[in-house]
Protein backbone atom coordinates (compact mmCIF):
# COMPACT_ATOMS: atom_id res chain seq x y z
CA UNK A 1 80.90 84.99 143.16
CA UNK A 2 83.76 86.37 144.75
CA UNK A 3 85.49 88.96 143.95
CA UNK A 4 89.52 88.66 142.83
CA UNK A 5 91.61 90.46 144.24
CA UNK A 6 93.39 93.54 142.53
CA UNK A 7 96.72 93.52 141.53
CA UNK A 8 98.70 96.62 143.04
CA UNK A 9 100.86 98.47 140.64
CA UNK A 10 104.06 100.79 141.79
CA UNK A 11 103.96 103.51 139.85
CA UNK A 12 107.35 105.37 139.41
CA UNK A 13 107.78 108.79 140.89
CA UNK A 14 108.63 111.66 137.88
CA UNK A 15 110.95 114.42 139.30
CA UNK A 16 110.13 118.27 138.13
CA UNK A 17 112.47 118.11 135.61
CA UNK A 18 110.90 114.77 133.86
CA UNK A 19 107.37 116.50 134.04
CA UNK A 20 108.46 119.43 132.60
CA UNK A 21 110.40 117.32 129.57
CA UNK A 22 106.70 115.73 128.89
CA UNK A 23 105.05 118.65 128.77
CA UNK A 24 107.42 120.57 125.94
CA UNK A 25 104.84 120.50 123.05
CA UNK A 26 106.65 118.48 120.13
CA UNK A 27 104.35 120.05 117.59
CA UNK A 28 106.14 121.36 114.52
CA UNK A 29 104.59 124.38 112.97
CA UNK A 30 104.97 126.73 110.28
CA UNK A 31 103.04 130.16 109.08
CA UNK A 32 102.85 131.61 105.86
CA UNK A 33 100.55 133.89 103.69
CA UNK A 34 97.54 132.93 106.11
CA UNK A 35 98.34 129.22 106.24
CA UNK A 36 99.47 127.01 108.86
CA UNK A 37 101.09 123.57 108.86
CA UNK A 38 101.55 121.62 111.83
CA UNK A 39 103.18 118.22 111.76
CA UNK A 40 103.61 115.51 114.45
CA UNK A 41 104.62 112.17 114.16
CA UNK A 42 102.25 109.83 116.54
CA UNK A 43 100.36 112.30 118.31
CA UNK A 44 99.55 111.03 122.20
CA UNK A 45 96.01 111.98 123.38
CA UNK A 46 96.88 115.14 125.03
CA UNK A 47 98.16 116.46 122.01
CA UNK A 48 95.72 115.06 119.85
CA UNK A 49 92.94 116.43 121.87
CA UNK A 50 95.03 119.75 122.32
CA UNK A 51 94.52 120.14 118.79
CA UNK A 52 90.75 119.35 118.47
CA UNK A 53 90.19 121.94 120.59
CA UNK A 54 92.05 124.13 118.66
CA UNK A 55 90.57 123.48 115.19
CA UNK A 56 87.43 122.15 116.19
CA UNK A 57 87.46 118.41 115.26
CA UNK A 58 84.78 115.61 115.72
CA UNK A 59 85.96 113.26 118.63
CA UNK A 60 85.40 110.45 116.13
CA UNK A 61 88.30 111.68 114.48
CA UNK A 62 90.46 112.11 117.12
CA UNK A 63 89.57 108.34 117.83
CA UNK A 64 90.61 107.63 114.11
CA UNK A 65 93.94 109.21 114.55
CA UNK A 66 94.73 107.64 118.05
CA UNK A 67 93.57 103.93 116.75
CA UNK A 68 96.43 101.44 115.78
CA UNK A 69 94.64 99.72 112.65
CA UNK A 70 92.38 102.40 110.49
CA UNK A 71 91.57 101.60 106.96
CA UNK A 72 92.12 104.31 104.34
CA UNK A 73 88.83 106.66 104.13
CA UNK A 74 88.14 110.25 103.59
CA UNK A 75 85.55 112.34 105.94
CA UNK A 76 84.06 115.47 105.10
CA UNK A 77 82.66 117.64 107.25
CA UNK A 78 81.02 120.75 105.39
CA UNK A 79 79.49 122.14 108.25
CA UNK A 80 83.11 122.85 110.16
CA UNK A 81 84.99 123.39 107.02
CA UNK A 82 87.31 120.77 107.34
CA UNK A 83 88.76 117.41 105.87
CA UNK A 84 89.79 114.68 107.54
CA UNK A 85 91.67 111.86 105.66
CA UNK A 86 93.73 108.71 106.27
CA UNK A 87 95.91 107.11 103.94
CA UNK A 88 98.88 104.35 103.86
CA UNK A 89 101.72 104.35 102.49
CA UNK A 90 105.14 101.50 102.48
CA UNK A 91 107.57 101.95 104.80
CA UNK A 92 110.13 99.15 105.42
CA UNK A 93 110.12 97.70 108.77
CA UNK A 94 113.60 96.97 110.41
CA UNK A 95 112.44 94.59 113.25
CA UNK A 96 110.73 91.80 111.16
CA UNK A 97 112.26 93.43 107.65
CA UNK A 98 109.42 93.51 105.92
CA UNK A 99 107.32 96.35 104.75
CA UNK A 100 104.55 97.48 106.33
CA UNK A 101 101.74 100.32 106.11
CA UNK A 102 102.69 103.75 107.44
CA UNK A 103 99.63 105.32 108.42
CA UNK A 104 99.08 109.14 107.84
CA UNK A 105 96.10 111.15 109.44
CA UNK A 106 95.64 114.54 107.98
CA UNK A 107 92.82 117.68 108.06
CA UNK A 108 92.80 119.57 105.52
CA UNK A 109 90.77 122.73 106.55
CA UNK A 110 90.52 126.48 104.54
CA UNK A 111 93.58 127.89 105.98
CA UNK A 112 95.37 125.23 107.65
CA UNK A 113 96.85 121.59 107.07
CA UNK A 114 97.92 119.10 109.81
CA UNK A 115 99.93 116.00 109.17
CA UNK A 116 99.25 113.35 112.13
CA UNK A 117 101.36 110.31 110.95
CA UNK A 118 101.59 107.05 113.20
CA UNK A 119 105.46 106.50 112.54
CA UNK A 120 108.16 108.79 110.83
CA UNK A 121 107.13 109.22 106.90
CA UNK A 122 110.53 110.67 105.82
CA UNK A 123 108.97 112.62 102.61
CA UNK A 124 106.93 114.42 105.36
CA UNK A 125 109.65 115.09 107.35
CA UNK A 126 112.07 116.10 104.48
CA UNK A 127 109.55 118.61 102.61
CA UNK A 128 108.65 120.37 106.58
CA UNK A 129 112.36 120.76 107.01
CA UNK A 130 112.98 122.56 103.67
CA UNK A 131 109.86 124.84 104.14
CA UNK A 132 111.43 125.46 107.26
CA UNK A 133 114.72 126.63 106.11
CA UNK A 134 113.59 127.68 103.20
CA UNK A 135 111.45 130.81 103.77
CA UNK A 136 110.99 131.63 99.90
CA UNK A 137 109.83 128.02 99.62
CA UNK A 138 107.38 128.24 102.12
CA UNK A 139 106.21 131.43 100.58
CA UNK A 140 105.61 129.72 97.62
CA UNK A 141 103.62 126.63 98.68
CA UNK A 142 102.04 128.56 101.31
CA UNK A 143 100.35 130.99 99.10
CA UNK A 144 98.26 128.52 97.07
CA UNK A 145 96.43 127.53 99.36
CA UNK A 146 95.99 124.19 101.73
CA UNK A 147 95.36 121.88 98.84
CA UNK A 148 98.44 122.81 97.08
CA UNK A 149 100.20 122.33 100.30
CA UNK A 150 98.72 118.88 100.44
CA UNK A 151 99.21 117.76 96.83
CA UNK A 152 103.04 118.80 97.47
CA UNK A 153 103.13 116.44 100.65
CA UNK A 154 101.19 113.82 98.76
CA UNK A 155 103.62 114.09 95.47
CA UNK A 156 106.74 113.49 97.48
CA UNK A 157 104.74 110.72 99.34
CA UNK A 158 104.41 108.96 96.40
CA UNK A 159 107.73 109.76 94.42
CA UNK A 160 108.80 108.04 97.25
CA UNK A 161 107.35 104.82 96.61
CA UNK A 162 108.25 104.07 93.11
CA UNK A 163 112.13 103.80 94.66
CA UNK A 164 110.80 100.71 96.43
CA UNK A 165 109.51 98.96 93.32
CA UNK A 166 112.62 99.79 91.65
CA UNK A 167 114.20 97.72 94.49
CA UNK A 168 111.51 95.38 93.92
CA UNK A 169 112.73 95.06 90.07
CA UNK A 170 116.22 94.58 90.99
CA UNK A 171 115.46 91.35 92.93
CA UNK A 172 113.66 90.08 90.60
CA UNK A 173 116.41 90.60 88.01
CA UNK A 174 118.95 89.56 90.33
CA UNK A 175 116.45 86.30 91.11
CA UNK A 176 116.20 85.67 86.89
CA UNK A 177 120.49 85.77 86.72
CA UNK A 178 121.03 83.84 89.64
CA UNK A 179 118.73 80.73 89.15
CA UNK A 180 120.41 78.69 86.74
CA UNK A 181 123.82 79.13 89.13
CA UNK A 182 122.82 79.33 92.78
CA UNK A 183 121.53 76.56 95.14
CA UNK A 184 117.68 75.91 94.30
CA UNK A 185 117.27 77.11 97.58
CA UNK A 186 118.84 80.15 98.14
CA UNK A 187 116.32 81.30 94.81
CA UNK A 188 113.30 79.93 96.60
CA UNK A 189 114.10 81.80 100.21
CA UNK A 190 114.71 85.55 97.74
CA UNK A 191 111.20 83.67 95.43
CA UNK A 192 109.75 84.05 98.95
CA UNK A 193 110.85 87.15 100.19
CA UNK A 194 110.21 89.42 96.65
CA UNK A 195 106.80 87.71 96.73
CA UNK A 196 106.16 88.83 100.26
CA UNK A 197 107.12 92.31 100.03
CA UNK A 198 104.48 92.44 96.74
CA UNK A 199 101.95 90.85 98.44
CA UNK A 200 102.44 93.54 101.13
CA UNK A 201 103.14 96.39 98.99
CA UNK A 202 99.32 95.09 96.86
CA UNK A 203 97.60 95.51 100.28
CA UNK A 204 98.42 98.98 101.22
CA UNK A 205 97.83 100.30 97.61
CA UNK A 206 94.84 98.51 96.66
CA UNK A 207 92.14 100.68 99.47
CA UNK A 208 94.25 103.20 98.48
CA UNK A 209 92.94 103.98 94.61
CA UNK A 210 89.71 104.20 95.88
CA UNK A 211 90.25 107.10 98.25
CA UNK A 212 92.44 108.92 96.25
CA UNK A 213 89.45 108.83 93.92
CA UNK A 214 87.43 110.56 96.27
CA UNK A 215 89.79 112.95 97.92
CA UNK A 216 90.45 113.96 94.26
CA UNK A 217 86.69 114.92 94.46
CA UNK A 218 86.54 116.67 98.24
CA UNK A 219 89.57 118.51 97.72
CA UNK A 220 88.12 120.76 95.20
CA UNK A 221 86.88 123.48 97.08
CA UNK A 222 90.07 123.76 99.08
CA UNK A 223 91.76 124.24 95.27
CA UNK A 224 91.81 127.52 93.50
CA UNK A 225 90.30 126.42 89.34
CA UNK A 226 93.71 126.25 87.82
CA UNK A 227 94.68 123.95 90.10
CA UNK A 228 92.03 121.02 90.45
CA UNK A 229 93.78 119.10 87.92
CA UNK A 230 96.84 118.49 90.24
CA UNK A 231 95.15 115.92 92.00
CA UNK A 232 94.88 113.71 89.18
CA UNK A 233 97.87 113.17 89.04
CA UNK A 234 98.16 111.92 92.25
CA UNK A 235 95.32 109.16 91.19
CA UNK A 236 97.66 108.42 87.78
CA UNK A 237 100.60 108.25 90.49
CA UNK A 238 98.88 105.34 92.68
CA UNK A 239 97.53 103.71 89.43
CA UNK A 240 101.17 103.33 87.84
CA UNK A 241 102.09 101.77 91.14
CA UNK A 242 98.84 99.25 91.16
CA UNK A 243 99.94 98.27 87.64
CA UNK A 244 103.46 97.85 88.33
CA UNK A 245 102.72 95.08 91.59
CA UNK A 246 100.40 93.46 88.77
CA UNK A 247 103.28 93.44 86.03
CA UNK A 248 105.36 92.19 89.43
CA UNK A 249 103.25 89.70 90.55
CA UNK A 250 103.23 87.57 87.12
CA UNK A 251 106.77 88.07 87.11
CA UNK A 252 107.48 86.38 90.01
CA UNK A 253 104.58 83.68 89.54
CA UNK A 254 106.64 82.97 86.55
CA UNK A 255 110.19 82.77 88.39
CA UNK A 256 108.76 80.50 91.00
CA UNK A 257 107.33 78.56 88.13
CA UNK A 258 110.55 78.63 86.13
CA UNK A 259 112.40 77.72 89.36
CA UNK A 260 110.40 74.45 90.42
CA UNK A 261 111.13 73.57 86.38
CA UNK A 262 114.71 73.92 87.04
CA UNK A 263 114.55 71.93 90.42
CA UNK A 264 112.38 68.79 88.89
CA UNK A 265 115.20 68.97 85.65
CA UNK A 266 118.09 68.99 88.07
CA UNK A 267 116.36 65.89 89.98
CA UNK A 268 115.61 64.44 86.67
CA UNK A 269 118.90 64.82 85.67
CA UNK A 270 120.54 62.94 88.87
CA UNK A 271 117.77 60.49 88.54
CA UNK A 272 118.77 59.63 85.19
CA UNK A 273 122.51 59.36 86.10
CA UNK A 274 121.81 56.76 88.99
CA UNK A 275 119.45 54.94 86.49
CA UNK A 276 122.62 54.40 84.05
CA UNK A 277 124.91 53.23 86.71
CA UNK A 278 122.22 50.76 88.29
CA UNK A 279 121.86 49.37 84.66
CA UNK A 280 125.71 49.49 84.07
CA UNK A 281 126.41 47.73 87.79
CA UNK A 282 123.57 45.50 87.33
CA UNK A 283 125.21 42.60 84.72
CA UNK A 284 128.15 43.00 85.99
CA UNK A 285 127.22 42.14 89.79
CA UNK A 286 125.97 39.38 87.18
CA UNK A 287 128.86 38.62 86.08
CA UNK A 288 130.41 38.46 89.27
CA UNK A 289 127.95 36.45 91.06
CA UNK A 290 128.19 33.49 88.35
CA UNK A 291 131.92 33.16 88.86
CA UNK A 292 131.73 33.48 92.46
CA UNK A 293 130.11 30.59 92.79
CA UNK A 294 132.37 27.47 94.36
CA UNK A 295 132.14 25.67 91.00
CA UNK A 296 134.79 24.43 88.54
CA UNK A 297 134.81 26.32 85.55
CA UNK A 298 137.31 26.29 82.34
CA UNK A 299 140.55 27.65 83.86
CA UNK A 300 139.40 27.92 87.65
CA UNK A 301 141.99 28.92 89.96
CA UNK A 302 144.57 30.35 87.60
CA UNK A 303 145.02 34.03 86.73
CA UNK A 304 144.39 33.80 83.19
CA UNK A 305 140.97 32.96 84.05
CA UNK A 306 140.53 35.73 86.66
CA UNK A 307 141.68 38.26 84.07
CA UNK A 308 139.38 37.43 81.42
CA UNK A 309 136.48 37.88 83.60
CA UNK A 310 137.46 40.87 84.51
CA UNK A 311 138.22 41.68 81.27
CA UNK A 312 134.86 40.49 79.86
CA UNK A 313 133.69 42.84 82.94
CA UNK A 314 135.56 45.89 81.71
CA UNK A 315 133.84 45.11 77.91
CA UNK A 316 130.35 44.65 79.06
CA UNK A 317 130.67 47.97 81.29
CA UNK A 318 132.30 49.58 78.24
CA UNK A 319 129.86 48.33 76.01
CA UNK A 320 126.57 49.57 77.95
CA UNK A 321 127.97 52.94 78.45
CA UNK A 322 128.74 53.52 74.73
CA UNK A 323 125.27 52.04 74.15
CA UNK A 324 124.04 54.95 76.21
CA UNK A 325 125.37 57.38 74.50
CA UNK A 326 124.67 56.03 71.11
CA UNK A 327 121.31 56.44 72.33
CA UNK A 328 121.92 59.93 74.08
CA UNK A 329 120.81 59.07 77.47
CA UNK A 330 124.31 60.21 79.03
């Protein structure tokens, strides 16, 4: 079979000054009391493998941190000392505005901690910047040790996400107040949306209760005693939040519910009002079509005997509608 032919790629010439730019090091680190914290927000492979050479990291970990879908798991490596995790957390994405799983890499070793998200987690970001600038801050976290240092980056992590369901909660308040005023459908398109961003927001926390579980269990021996129960609370942290999407979810099951009620009472209701004026219309096109017809009839071709049909008319129209609402259907 023959062979195709090869498709010839240009590749752009770099000047000095753009190699040079590419090979700054964008690692962000910080020393303390024996402990180091680097942080880099989606590490290339040079700088991933950069840094398992450093440390001393399996090359299946490296592959974890440079894949583009990784499922939350912890990996313990006894032998080198180290920890390797990845976990998820929500971060709202602008391009199709929904949210969407921020993935954070991490190794936790005895005297050292390096955060390897995939995109920008602000709470990272935030609590590097203020170790930064804050030296007696640094000092602080720094000298209990790398699992203090990572409880502190998972706390803010998830402080952060219980803003979200608040946002969550206000739609669906906002959805309850505005569905007996708006158009049906602008509450089905915000039904759909809320109901989205749970469903989305149930998928990157439900993996997620599982691992904590077990990194509450690894993490130990990275923990002086007093501290082991910290960790916990991290676990009661992602529970609260699993809880809350359930409490969520029936909500808005029962707002879509309540909404297709309103919907089939507001059709019911303009049903019902066509019904009455078919029934009111109906004798008197009746009416109409018996004197229409080119007969003689008592009176025919004078006016007093076009006004008393329409006056009998007027008094059978009269009389159905307060018929109606004798019987309440008006």
């Amino acid at each position: 079979m023959p062979s195709l032919p090869r498709i010839k790629r240009t590749r752009p010439r770099s000047t000095v000054g753009e190699a040079a730019a590419r090979a700054e090091p964008r690692l962000a680190e910080l020393q303390a009391g024996g402990l180091t914290w680097i942080h880099l927000d989606a590490p290339t492979v040079d700088e991933a493998n950069m840094l398992a050479d450093r440390f001393g990291w399996h090359p299946l970990d490296i592959e974890d941190v440079l894949s583009k879908r990784q499922r939350p798991k912890i990996d313990e490596y006894a032998d080198d000392g180290y920890l390797f995790a990845v976990l998820h957390f929500p971060v709202y994405d602008k391009a199709i505005q929904r949210l969407n799983a921020g993935e954070l890499d991490l190794f936790l070793g005895p005297d050292y901690l390096v955060t390897l998200p995939a995109v920008e987690l602000l709470p990272v970001t935030r609590l590097f910047r203020r170790c930064e600038e804050d030296e007696e801050l640094r000092d602080r976290l720094f000298s209990k040790g790398s699992g203090r240092l990572l409880y502190e980056v998972l706390d803010d992590l998830f402080d952060y996400c219980f803003p979200i369901l608040d946002k969550i909660a206000h739609k669906l308040d906002s959805i309850e107040d505005a569905m007996f005023e708006e158009r049906a459908e602008d509450v089905v398109r915000d039904i759909s949306n809320v109901k989205q961003e749970i469903i989305s927001y149930r998928k990157i926390i439900k993996p997620e209760r599982s691992t904590l579980r077990l990194l509450e269990r690894r993490v130990e021996r990275f923990l002086p005693e007093e501290l082991e129960l910290y960790f916990d609370d991290i676990v009661d942290s992602a529970e609260r939040i699993w809880d809350l999407l359930d409490n969520y979810k029936e909500v808005v099951d029962g707002l879509e519910d309540t909404n297709e009620s309103v919907i089939s009472h507001r059709q019911n209701d303009v049903l019902r009002i066509l019904t009455v004026f078919s029934v009111v219309l109906l004798p008197l096109t009746l009416i109409t079509g018996i004197f229409g017809m080119n007969v003689h009839f008592p009176g025919f071709g004078t006016a007093a005997a076009f006004w008393a049909v329409v006056g009998f008319m007027a008094a059978t129209g009269i009389g159905l509608v307060a018929f109606f609402r004798f019987k309440r259907w008006l």
